[in-house]
C-alpha atoms as a PDB file:
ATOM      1  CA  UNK A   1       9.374  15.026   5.963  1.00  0.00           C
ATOM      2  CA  UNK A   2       6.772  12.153   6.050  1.00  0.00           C
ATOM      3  CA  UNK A   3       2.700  12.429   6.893  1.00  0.00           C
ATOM      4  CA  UNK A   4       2.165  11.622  10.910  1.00  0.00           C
ATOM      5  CA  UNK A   5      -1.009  10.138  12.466  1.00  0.00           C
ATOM      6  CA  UNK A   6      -3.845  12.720  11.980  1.00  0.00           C
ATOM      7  CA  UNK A   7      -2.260  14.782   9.263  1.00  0.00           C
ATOM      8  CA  UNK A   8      -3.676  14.928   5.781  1.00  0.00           C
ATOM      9  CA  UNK A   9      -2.095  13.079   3.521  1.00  0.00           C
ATOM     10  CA  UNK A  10      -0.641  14.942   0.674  1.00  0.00           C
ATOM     11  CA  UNK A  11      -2.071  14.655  -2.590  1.00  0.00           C
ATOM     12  CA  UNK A  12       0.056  12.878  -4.931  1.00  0.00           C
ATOM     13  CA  UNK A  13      -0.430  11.205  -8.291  1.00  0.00           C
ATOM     14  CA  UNK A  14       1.219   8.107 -10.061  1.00  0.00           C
ATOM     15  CA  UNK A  15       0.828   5.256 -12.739  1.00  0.00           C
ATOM     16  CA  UNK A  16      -0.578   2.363 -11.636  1.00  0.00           C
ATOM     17  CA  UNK A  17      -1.911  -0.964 -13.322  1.00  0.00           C
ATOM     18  CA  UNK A  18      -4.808  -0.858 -15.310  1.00  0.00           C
ATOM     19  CA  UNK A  19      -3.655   1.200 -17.566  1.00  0.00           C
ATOM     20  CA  UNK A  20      -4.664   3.995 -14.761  1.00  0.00           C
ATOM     21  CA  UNK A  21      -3.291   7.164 -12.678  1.00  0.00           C
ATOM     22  CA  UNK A  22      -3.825   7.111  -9.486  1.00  0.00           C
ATOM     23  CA  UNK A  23      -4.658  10.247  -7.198  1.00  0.00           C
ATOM     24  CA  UNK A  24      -5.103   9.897  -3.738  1.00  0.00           C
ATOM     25  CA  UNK A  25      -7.799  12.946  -3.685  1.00  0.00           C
ATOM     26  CA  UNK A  26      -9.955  11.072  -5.681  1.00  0.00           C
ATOM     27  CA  UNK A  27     -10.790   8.228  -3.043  1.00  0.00           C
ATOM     28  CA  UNK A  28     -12.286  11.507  -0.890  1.00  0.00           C
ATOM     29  CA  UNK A  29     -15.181   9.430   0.853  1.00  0.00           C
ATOM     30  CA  UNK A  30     -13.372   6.147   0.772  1.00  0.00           C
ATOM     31  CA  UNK A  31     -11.003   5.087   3.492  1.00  0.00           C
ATOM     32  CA  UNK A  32      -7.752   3.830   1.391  1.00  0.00           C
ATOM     33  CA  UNK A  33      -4.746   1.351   2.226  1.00  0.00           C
ATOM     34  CA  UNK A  34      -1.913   2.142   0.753  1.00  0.00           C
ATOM     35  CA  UNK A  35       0.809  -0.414   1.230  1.00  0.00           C
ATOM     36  CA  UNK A  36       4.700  -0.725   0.045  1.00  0.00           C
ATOM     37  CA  UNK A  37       6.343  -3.693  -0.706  1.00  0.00           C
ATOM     38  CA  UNK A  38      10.199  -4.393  -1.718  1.00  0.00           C
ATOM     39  CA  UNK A  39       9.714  -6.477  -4.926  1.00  0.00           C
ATOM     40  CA  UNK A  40       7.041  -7.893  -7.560  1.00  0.00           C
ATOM     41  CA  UNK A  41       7.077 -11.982  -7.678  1.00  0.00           C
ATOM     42  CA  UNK A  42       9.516 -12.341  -4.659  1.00  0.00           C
ATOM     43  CA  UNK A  43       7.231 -14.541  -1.484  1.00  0.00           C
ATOM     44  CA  UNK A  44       6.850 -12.048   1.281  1.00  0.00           C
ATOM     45  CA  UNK A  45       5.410  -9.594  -1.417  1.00  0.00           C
ATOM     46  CA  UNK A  46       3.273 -12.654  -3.323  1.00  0.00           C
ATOM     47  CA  UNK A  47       1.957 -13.991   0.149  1.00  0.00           C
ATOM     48  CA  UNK A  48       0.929 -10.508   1.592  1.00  0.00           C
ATOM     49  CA  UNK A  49      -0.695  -9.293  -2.037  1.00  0.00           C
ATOM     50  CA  UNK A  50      -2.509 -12.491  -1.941  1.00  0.00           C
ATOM     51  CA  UNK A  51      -3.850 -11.652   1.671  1.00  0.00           C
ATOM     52  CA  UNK A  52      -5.103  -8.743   0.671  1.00  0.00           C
ATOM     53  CA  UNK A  53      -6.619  -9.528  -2.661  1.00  0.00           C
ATOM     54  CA  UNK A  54      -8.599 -12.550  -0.548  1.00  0.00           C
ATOM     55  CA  UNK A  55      -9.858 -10.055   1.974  1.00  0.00           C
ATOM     56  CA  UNK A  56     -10.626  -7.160  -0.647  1.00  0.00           C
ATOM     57  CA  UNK A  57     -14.356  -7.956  -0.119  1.00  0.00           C
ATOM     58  CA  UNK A  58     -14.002  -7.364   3.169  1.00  0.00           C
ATOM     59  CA  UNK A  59     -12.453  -3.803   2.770  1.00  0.00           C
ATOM     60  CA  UNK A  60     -15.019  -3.320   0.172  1.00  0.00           C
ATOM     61  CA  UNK A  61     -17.405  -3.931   2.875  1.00  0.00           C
ATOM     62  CA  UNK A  62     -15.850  -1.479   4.962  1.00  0.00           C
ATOM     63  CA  UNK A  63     -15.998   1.124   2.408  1.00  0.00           C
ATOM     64  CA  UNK A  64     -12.067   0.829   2.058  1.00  0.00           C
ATOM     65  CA  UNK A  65      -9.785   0.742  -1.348  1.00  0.00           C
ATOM     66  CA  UNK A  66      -6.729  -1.266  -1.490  1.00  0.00           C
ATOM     67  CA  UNK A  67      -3.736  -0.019  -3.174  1.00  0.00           C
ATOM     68  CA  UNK A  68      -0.121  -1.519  -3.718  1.00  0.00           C
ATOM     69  CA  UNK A  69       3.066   0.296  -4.480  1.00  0.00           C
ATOM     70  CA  UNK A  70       6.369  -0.685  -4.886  1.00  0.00           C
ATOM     71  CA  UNK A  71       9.444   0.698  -7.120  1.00  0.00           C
ATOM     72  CA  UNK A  72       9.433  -1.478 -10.070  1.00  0.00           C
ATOM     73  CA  UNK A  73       7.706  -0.869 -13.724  1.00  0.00           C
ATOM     74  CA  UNK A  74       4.450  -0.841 -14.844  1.00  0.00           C
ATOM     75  CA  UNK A  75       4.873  -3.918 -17.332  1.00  0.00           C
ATOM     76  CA  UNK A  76       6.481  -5.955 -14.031  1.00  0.00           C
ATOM     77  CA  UNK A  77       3.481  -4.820 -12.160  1.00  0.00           C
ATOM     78  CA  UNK A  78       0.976  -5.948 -14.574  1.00  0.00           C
ATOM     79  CA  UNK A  79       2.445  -8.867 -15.005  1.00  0.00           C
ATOM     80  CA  UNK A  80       2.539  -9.696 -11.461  1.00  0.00           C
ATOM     81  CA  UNK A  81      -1.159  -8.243 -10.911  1.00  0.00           C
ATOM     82  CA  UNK A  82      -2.240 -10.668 -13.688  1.00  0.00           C
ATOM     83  CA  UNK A  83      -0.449 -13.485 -12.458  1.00  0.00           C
ATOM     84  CA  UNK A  84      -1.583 -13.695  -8.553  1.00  0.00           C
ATOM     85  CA  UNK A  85      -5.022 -12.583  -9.935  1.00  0.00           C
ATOM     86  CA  UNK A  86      -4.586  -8.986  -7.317  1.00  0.00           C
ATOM     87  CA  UNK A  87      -8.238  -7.729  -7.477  1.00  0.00           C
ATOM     88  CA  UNK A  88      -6.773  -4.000  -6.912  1.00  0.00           C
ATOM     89  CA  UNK A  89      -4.283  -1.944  -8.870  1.00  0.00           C
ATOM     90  CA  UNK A  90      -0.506  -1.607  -8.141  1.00  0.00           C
ATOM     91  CA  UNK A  91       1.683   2.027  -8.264  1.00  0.00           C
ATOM     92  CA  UNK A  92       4.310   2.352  -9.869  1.00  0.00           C
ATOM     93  CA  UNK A  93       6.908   4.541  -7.602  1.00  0.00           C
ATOM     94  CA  UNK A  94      10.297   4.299 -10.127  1.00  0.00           C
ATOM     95  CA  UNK A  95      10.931   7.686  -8.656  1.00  0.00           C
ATOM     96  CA  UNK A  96      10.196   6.869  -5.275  1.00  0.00           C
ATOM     97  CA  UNK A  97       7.709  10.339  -4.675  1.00  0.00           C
ATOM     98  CA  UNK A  98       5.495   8.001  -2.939  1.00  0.00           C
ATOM     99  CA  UNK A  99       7.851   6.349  -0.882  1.00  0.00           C
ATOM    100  CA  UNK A 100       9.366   8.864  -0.028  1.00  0.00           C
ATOM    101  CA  UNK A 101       5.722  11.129   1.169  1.00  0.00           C
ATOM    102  CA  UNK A 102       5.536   7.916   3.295  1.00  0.00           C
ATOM    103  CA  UNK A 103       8.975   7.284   4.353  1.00  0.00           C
ATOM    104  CA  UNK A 104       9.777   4.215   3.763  1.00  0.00           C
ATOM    105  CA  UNK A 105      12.638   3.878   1.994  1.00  0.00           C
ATOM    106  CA  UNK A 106      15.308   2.410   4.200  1.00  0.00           C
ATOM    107  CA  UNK A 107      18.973   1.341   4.607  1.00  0.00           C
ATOM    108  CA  UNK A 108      18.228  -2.704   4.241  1.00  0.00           C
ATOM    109  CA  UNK A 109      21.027  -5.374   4.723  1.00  0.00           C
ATOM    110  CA  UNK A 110      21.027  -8.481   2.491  1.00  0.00           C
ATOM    111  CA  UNK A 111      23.435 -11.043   2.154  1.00  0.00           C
ATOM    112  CA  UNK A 112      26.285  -8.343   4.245  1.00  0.00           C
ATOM    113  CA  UNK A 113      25.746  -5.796   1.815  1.00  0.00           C
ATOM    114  CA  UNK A 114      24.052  -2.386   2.725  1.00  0.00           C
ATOM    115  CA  UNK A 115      21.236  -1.317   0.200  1.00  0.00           C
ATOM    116  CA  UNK A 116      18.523   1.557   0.461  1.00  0.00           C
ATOM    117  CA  UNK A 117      14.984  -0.213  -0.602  1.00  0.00           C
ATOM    118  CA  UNK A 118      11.744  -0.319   0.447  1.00  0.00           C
ATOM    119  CA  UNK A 119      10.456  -0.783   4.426  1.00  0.00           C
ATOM    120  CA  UNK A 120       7.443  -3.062   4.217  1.00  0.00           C
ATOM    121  CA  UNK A 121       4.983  -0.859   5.525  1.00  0.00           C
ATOM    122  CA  UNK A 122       0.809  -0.066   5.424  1.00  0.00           C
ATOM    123  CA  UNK A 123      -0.949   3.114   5.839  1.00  0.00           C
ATOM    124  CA  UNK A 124      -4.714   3.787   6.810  1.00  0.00           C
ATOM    125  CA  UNK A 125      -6.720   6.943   5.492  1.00  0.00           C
ATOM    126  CA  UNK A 126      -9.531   7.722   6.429  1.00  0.00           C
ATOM    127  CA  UNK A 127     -12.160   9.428   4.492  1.00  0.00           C
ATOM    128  CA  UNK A 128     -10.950  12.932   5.124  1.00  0.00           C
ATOM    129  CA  UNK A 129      -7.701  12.004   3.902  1.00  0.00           C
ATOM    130  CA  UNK A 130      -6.003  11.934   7.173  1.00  0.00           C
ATOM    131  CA  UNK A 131      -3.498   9.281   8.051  1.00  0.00           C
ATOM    132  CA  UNK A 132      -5.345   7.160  10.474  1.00  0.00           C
ATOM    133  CA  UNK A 133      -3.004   4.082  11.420  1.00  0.00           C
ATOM    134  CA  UNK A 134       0.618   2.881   9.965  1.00  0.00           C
ATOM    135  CA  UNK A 135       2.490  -0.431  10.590  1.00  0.00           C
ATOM    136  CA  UNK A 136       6.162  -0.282  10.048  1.00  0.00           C
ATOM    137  CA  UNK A 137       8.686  -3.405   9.383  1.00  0.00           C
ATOM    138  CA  UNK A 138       5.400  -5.316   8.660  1.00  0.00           C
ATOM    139  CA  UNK A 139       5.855  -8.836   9.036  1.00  0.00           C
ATOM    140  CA  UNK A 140       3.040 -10.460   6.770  1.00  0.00           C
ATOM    141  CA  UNK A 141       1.453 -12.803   8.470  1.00  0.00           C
ATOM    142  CA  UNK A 142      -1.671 -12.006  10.056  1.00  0.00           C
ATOM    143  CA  UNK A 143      -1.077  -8.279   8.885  1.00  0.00           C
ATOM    144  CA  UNK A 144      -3.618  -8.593   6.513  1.00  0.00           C
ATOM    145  CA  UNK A 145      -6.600  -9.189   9.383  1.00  0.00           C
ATOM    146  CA  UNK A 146      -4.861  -6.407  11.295  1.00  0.00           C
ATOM    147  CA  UNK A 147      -5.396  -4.126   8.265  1.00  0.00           C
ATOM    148  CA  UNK A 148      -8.922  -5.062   7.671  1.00  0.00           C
ATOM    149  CA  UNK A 149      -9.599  -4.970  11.980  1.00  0.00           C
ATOM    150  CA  UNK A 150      -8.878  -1.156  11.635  1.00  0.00           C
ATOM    151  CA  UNK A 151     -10.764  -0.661   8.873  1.00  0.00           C
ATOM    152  CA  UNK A 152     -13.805  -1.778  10.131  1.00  0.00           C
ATOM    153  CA  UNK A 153     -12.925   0.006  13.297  1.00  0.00           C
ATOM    154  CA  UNK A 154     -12.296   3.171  11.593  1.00  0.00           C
ATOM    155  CA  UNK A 155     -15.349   3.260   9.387  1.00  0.00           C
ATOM    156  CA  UNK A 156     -17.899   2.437  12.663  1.00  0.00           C
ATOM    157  CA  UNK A 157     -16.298   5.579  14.071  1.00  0.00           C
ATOM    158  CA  UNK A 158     -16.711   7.632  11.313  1.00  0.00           C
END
């Protein structure tokens, strides 16, 4: 079973870059995007990364925190993280908990063969800790401003 619009968000915990644990309950106050991505270093996941680490002043601004998570390691993670320059730390999900919360692991097709991986996707909390907005099958361009739109949106309402 996965979190819906409106519902709170179950608390979860996980390693994440920075030599850091991250738990959702402790952005209370905060809005927070969460968003999944297949793969360190492949473009998609570079290019959208990228987008958000050039807007993260912007979240900032509206009083949001930015937070990646894919499946692979901590040391890929960091290495990624240090090589893009990502202003914001990255989970590490090797046993898929969070993905799973979020439901976003998916049957994917690549080159003919069937493979379960991770559904680009982004999630919205708001400072209750209720799931506010999701995108699904994100494509990345312009997703970024999207992101940030509702954001701002959310935090004027709130």
């Amino acid at each position: 079973m996965s979190v819906s619009i409106g519902q709170h968000v179950p608390d979860f915990s996980a390693p994440a870059t920075g030599d850091t644990q991250i738990t959702l309950s402790e952005y209370r106050g905060q809005q927070v995007v969460i968003y999944f991505y297949p793969k360190d270093s492949t473009p998609g996941c570079t290019t959208e990364g990228g987008d958000f680490r050039d807007h993260k002043a912007d979240f900032e601004a509206a009083n949001t925190v930015i937070l990646g998570v894919s499946r692979d390691g901590l040391r890929a993670h960091e290495n990624f993280k240090a090589k893009q320059g990502f202003n914001f730390e990255l989970i590490s999900d090797k046993d898929e908990a969070v993905c799973q919360l979020f439901d976003v692991i998916k049957l994917k097709k690549l080159y003919g063969k069937e493979h379960l991986g991770i559904e680009r996707s982004t999630f919205l909390i708001d400072t209750d800790g209720k799931l506010a907005r999701e995108w699904r099958k994100v494509k990345v361009k312009g997703h970024v401003e999207e992101v940030l739109d509702a954001a701002r949106e959310l935090n004027t309402a709130s």
